[in-house]
C-alpha atoms as a PDB file:
ATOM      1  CA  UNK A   1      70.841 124.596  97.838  1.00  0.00           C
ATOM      2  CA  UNK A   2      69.299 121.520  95.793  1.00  0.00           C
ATOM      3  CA  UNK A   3      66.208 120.069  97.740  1.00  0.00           C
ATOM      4  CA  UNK A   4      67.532 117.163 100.041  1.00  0.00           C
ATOM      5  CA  UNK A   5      71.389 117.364  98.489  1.00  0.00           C
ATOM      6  CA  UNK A   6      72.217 118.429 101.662  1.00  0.00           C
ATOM      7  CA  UNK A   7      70.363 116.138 104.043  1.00  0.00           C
ATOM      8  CA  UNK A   8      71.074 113.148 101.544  1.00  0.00           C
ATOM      9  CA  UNK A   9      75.043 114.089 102.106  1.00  0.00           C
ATOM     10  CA  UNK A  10      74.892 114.905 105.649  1.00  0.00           C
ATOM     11  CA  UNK A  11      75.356 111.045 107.100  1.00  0.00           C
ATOM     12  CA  UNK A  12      76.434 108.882 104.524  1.00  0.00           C
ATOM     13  CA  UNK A  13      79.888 109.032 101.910  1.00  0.00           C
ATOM     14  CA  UNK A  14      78.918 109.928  98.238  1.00  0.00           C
ATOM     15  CA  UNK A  15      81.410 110.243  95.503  1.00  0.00           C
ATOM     16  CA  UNK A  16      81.243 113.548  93.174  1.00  0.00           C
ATOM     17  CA  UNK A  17      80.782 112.362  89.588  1.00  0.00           C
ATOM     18  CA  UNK A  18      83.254 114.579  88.170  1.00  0.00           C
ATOM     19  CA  UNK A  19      86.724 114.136  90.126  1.00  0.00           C
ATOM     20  CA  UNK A  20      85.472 111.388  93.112  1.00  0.00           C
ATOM     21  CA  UNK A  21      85.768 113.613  96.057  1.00  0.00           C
ATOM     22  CA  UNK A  22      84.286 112.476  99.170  1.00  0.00           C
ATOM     23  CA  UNK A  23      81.008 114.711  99.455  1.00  0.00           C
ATOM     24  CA  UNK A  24      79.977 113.723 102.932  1.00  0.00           C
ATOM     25  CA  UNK A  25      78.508 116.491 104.791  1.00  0.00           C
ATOM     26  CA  UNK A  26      78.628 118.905 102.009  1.00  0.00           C
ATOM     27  CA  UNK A  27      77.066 122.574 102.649  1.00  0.00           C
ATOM     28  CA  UNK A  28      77.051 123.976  99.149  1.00  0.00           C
ATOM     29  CA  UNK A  29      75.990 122.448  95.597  1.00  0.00           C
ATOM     30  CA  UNK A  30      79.192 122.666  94.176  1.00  0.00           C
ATOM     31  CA  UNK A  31      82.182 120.260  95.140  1.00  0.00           C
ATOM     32  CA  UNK A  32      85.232 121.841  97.019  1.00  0.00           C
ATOM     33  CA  UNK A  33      87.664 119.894  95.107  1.00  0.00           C
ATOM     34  CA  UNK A  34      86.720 120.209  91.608  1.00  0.00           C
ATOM     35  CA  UNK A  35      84.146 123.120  91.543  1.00  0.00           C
ATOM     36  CA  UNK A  36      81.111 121.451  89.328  1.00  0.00           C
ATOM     37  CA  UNK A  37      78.036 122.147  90.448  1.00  0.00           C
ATOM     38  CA  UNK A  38      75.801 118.679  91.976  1.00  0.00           C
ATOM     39  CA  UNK A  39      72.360 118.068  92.050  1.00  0.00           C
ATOM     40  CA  UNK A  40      70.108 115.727  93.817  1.00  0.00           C
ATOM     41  CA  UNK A  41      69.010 113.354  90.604  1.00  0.00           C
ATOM     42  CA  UNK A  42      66.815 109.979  90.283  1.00  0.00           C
ATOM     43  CA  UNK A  43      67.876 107.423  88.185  1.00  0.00           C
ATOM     44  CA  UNK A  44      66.900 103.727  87.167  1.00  0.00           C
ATOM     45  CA  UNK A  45      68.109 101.030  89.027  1.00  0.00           C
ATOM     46  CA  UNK A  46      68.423  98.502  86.494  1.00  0.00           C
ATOM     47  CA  UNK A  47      69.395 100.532  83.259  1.00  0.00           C
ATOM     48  CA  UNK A  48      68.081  99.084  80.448  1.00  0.00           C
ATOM     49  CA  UNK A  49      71.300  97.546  79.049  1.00  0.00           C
ATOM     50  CA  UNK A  50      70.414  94.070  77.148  1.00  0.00           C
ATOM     51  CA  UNK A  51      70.004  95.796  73.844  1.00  0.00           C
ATOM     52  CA  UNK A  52      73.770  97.570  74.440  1.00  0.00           C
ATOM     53  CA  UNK A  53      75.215  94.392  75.369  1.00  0.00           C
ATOM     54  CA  UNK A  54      74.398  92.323  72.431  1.00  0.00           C
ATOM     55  CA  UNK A  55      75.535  95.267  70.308  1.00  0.00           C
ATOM     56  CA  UNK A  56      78.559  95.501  72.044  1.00  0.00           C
ATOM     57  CA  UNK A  57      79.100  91.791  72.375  1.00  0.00           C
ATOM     58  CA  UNK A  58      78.306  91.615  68.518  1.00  0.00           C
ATOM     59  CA  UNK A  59      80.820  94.106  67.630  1.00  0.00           C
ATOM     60  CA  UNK A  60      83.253  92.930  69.807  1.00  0.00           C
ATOM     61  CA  UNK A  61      82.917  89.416  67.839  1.00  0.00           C
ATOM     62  CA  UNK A  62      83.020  90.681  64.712  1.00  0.00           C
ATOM     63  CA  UNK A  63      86.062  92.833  65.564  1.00  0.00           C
ATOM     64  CA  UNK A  64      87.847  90.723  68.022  1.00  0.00           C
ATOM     65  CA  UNK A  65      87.917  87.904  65.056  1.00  0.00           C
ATOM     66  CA  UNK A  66      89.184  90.401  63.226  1.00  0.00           C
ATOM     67  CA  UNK A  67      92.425  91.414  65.499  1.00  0.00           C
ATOM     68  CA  UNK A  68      92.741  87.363  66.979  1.00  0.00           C
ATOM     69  CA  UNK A  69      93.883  86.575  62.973  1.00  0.00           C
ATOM     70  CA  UNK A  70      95.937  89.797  62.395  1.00  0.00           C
ATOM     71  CA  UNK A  71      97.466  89.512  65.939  1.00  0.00           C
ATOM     72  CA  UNK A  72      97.866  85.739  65.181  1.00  0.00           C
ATOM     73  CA  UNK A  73      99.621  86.503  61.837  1.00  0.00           C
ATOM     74  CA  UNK A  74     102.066  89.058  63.375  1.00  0.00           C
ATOM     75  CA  UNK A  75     102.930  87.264  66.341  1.00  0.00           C
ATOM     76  CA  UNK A  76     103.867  84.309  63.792  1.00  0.00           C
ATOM     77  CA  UNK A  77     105.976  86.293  61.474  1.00  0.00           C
ATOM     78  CA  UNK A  78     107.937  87.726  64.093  1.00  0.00           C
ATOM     79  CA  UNK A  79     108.832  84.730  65.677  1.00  0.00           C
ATOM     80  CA  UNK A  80     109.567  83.112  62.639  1.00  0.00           C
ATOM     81  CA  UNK A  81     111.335  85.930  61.014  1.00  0.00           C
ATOM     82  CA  UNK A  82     109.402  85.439  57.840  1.00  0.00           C
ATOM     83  CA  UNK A  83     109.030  88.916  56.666  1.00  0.00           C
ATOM     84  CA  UNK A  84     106.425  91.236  56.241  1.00  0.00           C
ATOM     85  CA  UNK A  85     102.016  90.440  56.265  1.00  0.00           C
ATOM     86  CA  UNK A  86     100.776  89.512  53.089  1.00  0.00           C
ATOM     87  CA  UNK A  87      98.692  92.445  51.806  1.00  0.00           C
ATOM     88  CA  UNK A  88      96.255  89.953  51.067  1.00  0.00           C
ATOM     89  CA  UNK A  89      95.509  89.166  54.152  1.00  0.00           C
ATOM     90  CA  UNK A  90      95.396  92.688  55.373  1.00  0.00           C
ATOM     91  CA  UNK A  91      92.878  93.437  52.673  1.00  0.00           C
ATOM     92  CA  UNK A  92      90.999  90.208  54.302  1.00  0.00           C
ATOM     93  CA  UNK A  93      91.057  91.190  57.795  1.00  0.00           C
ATOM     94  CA  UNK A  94      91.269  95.037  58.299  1.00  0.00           C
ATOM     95  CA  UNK A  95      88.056  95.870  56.825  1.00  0.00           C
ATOM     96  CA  UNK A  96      85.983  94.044  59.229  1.00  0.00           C
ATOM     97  CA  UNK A  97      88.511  95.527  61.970  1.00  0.00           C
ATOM     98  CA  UNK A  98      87.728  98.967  60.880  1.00  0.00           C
ATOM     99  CA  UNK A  99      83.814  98.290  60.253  1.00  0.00           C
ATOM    100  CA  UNK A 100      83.525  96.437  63.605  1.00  0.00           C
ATOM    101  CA  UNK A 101      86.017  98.582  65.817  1.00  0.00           C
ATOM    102  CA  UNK A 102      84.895 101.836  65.347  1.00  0.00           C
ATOM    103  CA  UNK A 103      81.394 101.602  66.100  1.00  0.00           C
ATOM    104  CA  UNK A 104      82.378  99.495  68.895  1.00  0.00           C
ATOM    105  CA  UNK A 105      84.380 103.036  70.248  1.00  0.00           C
ATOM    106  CA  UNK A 106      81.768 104.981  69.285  1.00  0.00           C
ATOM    107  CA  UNK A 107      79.432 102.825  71.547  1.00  0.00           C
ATOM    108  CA  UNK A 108      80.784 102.359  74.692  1.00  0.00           C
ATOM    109  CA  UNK A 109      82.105 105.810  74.185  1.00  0.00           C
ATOM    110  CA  UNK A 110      78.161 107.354  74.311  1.00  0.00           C
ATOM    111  CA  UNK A 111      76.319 104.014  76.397  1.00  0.00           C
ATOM    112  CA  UNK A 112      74.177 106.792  77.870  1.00  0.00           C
ATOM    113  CA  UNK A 113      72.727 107.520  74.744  1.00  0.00           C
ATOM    114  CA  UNK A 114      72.372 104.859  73.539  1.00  0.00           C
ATOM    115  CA  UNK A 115      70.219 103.911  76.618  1.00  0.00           C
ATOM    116  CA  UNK A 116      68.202 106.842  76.088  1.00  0.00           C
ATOM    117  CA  UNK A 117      67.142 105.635  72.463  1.00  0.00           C
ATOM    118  CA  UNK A 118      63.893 103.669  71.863  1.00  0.00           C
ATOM    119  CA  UNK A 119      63.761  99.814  72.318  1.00  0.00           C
ATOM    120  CA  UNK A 120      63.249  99.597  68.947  1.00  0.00           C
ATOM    121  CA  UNK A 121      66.388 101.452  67.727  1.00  0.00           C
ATOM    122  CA  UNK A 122      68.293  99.758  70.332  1.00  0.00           C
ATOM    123  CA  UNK A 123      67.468  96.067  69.356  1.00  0.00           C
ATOM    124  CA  UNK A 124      67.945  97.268  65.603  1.00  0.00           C
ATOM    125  CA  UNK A 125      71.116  98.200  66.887  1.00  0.00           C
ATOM    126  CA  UNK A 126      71.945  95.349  67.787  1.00  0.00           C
ATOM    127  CA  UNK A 127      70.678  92.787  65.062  1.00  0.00           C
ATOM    128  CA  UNK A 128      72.894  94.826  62.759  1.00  0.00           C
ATOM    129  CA  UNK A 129      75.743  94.672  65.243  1.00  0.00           C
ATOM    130  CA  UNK A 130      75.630  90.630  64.797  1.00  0.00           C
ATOM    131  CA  UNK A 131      74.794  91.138  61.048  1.00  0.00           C
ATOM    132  CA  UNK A 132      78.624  92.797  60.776  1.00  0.00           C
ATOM    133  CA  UNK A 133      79.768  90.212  62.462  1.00  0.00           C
ATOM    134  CA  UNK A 134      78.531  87.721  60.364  1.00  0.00           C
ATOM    135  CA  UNK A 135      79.226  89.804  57.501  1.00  0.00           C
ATOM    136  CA  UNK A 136      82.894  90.283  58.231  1.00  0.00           C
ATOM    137  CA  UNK A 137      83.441  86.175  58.790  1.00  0.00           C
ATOM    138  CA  UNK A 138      81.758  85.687  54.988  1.00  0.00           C
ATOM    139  CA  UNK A 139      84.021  88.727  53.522  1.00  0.00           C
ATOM    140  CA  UNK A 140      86.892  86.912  55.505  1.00  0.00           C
ATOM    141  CA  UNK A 141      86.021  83.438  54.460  1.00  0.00           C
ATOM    142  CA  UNK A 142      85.688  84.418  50.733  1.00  0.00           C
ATOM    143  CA  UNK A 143      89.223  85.656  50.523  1.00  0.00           C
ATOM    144  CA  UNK A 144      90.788  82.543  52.393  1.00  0.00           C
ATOM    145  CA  UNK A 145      89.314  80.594  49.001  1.00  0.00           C
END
């Protein structure tokens, strides 16, 4: 068995990572419920996360300005019955949707990894997080013209 797993288990309630099972006085490495084997790990306790939440909160602007006017402009149409979305305006605002929301999926899809980079990468990251931001309000505010 894992050094300490089972003294660390044998007083105190401990979730397993995979399916939540209570692991409290465990005897084995493995968890009964789901099977996966568990080891005894050391982690940081504060992850470095500053550099993923700008990113995140850059793409989230950038693609959250993006969905407020197209969810804007639908919920208008319908309740006015006016007909369909000008393509024209979908050719304004789903770009920056697309360019914003999927690295924004991508992101808090693989946040450990992105931890794991250097600081360097990470604050890159997010500079040109808030650069697609901006970009997508000045692609957005040249079609409006």
């Amino acid at each position: 068995m894992g050094f300490g797993l089972k003294e660390f288990l044998s007083d105190q309630d401990a979730a397993c990572p995979s399916c939540g099972y209570n692991l409290r006085g465990l005897t084995s490495q493995m968890c009964p419920e789901c099977q996966e084997h568990l080891v005894l790990g050391v982690r940081l306790a504060e992850p470095k996360l500053k550099a993923f939440i700008a990113t995140v909160l850059g793409l989230a602007v950038g693609g959250g300005f993006s969905a407020m006017l197209l969810g804007y402009v639908l919920v208008d149409k319908l309740a006015r019955s006016r007909g369909s979305v000008p393509p024209d305006f979908l050719q304004a605002v789903l770009p920056g949707l697309i360019v914003c929301g999927v690295p924004l999926a991508v992101l808090l899809n693989g946040r450990r990894t992105f931890c794991r980079w250097d600081g360097w990468i990470r604050i890159t990251c997010a500079v040109l997080a808030w650069l697609l931001a901006a970009g997508n309000l000045l692609y957005f505010t040249a079609f409006v013209r």
